[in-house]
Protein backbone atom coordinates (compact mmCIF):
# COMPACT_ATOMS: atom_id res chain seq x y z
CA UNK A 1 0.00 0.00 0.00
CA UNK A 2 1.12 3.62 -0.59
CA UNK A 3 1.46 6.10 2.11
CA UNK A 4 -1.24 8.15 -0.04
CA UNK A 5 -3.61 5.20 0.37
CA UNK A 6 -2.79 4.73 3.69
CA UNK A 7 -3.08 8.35 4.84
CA UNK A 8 -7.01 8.69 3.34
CA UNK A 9 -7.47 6.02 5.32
CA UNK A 10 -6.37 7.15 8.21
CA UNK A 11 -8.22 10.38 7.22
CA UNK A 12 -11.43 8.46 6.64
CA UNK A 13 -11.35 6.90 9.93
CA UNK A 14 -10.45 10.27 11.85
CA UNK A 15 -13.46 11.66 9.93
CA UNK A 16 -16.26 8.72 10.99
CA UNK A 17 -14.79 9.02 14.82
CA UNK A 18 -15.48 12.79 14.79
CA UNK A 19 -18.88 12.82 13.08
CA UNK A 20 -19.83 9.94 15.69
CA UNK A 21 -18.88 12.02 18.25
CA UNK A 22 -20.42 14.91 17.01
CA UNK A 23 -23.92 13.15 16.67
CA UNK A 24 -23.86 11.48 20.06
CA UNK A 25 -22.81 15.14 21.39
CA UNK A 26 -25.81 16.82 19.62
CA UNK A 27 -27.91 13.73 20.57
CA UNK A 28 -26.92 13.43 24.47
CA UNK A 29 -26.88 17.73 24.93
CA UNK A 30 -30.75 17.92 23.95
CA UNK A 31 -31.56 14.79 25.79
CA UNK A 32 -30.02 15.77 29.30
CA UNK A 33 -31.01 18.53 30.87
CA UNK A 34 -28.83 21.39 30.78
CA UNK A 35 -28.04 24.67 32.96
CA UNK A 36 -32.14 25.56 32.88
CA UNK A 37 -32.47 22.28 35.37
CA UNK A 38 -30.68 24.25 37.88
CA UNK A 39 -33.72 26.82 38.08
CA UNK A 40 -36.33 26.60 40.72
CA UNK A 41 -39.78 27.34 38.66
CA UNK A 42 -43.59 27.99 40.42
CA UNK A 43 -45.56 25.49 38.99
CA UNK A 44 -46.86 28.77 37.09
CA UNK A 45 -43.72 29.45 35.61
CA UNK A 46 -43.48 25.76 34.79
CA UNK A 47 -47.07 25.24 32.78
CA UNK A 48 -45.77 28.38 30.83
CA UNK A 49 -42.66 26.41 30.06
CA UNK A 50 -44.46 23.79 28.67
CA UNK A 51 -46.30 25.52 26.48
């Protein structure tokens, strides 16, 4: 093998590992609550929240 072929390889892998990451980051931040779960709400300030 040639160091080309072996380098987009290498490339292609680093690529695949970052977009996985990327996608479980995107997936995990809007699943788990964030810096909002650290504010007290009235349950008024909650239903208006929700809507």
């Amino acid at each position: 093998m040639s160091y080309l072929v072996m380098l987009l390889i290498t490339l292609a892998f680093l690529f695949v590992i970052f977009t996985f990451a990327f996608v479980l980051h995107h997936f995990l931040s809007r699943s788990l609550p964030g810096k909002d779960a650290l504010v007290i709400d009235t349950p008024e300030e909650a239903l208006e929240r929700k809507l």
